[in-house]
C-alpha atoms as a PDB file:
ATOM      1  CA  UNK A   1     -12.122 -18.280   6.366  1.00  0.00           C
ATOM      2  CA  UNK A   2     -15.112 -19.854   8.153  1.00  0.00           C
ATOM      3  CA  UNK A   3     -14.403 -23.228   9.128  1.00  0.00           C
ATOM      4  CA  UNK A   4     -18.369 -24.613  10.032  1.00  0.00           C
ATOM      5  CA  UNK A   5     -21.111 -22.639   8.183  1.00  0.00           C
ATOM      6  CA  UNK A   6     -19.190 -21.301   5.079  1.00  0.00           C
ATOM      7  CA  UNK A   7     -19.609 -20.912   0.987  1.00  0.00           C
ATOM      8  CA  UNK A   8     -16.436 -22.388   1.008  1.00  0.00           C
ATOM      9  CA  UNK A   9     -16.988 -25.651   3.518  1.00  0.00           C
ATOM     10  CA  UNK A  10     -20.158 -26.211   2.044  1.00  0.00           C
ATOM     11  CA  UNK A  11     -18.816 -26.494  -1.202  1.00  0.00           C
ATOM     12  CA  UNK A  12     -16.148 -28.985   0.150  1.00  0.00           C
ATOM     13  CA  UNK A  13     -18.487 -30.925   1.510  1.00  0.00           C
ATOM     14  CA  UNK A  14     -20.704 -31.206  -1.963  1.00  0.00           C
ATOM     15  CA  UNK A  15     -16.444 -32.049  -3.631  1.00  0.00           C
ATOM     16  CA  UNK A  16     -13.412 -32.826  -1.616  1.00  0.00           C
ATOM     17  CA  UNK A  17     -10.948 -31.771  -4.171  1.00  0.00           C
ATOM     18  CA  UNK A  18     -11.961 -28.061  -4.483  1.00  0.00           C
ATOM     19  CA  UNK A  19      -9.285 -26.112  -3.177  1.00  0.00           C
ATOM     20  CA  UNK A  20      -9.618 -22.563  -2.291  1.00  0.00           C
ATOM     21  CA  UNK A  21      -6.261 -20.134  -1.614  1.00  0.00           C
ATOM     22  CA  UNK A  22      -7.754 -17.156  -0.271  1.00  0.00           C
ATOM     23  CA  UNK A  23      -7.995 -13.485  -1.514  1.00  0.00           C
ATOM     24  CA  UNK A  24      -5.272 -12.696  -3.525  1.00  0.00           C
ATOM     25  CA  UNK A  25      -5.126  -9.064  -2.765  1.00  0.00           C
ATOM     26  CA  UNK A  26      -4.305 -10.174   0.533  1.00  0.00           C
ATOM     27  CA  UNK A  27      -1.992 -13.009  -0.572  1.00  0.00           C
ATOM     28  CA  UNK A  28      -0.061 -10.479  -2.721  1.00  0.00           C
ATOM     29  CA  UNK A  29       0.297  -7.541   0.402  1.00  0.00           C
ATOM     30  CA  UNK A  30       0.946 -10.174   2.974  1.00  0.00           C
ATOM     31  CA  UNK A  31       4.134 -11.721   0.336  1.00  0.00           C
ATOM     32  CA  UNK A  32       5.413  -8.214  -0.351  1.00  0.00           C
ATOM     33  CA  UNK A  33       5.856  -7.038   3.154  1.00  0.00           C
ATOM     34  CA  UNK A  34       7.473 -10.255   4.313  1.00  0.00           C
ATOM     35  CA  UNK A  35       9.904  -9.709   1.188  1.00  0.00           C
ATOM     36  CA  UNK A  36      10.462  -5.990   2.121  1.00  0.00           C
ATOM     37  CA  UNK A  37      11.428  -6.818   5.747  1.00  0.00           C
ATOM     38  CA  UNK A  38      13.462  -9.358   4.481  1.00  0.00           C
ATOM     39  CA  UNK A  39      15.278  -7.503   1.953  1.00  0.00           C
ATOM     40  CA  UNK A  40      15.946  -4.485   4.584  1.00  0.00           C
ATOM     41  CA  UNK A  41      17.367  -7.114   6.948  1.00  0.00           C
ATOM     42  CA  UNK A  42      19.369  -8.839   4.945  1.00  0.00           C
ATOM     43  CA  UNK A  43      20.518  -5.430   2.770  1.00  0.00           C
ATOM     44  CA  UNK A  44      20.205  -2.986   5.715  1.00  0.00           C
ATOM     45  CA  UNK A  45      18.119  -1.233   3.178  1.00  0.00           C
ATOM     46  CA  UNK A  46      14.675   0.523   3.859  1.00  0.00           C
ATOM     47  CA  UNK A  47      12.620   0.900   1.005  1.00  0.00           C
ATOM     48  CA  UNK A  48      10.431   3.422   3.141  1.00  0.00           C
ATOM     49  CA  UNK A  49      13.628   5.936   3.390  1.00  0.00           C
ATOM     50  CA  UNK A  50      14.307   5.795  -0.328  1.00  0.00           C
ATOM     51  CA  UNK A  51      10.180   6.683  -0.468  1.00  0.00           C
ATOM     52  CA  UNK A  52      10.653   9.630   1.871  1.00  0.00           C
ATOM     53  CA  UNK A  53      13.752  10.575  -0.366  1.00  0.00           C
ATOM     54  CA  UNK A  54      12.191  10.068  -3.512  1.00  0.00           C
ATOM     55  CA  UNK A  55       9.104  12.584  -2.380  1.00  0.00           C
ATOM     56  CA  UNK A  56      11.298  15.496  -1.770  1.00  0.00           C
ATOM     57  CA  UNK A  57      13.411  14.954  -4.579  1.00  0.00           C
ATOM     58  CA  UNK A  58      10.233  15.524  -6.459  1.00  0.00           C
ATOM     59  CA  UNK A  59       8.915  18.289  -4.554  1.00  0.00           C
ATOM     60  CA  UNK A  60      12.204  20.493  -4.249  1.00  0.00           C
ATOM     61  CA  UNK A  61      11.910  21.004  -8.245  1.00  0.00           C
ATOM     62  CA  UNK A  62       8.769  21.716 -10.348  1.00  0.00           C
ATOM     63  CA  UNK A  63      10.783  21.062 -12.947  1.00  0.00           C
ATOM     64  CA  UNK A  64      11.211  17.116 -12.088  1.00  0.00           C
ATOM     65  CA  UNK A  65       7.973  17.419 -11.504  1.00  0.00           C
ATOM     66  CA  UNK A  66       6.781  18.530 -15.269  1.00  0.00           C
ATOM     67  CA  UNK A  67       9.323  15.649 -16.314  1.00  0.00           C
ATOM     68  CA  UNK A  68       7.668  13.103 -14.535  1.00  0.00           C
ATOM     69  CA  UNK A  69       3.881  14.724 -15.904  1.00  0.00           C
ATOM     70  CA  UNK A  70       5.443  14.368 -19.180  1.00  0.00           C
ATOM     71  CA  UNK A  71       6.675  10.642 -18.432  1.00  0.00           C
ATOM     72  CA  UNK A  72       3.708   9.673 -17.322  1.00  0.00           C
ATOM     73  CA  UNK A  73       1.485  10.714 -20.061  1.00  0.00           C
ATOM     74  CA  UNK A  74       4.097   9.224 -22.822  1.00  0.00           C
ATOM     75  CA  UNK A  75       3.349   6.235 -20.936  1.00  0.00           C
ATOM     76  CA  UNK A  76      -0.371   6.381 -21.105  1.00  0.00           C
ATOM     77  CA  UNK A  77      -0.576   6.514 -17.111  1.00  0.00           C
ATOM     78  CA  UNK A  78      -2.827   9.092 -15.148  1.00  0.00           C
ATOM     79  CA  UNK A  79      -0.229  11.698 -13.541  1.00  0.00           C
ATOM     80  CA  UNK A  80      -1.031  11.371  -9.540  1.00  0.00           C
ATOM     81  CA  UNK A  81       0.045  14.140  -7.178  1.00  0.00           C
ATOM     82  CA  UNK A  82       3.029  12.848  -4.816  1.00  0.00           C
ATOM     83  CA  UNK A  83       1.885  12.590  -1.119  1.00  0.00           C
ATOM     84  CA  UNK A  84       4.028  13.254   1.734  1.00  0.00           C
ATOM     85  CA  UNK A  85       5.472  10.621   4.503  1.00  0.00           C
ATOM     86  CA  UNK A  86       3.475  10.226   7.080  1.00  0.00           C
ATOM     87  CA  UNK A  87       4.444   8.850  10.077  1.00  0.00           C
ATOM     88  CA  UNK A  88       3.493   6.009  11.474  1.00  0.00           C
ATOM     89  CA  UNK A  89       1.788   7.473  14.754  1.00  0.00           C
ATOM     90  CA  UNK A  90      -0.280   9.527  12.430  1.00  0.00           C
ATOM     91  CA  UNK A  91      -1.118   6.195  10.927  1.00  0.00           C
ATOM     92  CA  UNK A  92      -2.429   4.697  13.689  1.00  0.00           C
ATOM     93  CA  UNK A  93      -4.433   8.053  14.867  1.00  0.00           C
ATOM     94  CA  UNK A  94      -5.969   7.394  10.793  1.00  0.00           C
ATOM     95  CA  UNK A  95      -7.083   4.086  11.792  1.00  0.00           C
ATOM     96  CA  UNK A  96      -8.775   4.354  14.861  1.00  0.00           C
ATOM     97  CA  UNK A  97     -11.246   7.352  13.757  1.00  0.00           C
ATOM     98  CA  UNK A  98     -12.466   6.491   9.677  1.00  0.00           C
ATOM     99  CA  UNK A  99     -14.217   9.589   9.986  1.00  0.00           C
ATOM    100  CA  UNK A 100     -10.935  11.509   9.493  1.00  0.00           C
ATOM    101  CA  UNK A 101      -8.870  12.466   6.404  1.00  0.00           C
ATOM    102  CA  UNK A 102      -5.352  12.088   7.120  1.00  0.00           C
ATOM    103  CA  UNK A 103      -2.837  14.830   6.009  1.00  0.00           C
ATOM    104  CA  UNK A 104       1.256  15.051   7.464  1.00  0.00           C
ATOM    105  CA  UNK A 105       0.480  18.101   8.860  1.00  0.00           C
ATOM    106  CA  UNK A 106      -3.341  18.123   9.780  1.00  0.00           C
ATOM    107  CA  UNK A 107      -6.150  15.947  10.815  1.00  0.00           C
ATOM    108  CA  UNK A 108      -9.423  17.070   8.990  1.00  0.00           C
ATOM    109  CA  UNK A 109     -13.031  15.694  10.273  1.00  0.00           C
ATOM    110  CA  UNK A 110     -15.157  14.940   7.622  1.00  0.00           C
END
């Protein structure tokens, strides 16, 4: 957060006791992954393999897959197509050119 010429330090300077905590989407991503690594450390755990896992237990059987269509709309939720691992190089090659769509097995330019 700005520290000289910002919303938030001009308020401050108008009340002293105004306290501001940040963006909580950030707050909220920034807690989870420090909980994550700390549960994998401590459990010897990774949530990320039981991701992987979970996606081709899904995908080996249309049949789980109509189960979890059917779950989903029971539940009122919007039934999302499961997306593949990607790894995390393929991450990184996502991030450094936004005018790419990321797939596990391609890159596509937009």
């Amino acid at each position: 957060m700005g520290k000289k010429n910002s919303l938030i330090t001009r308020v401050q300077q108008q009340n002293r006791s105004t306290y501001f905590n940040g963006c909580p989407c950030h707050i909220v991503h920034n807690t989870s992954a420090a909980a994550a690594s700390v549960f994998s450390c401590t459990t010897g755990f990774e949530v990320e393999d039981m991701m992987v896992d979970l996606y081709y237990w899904f995908d080996y059987s249309t049949k789980r897959k109509n189960k979890l269509a059917e779950y989903t709309d029971f539940c009122d939720q919007e039934y999302r197509q499961i997306v593949k691992h990607v790894m995390a190089e393929l991450r990184k090659v996502c991030h450094k050119d936004p005018d790419t769509i990321c797939f596990p097995e391609v890159l596509l330019p937009i």
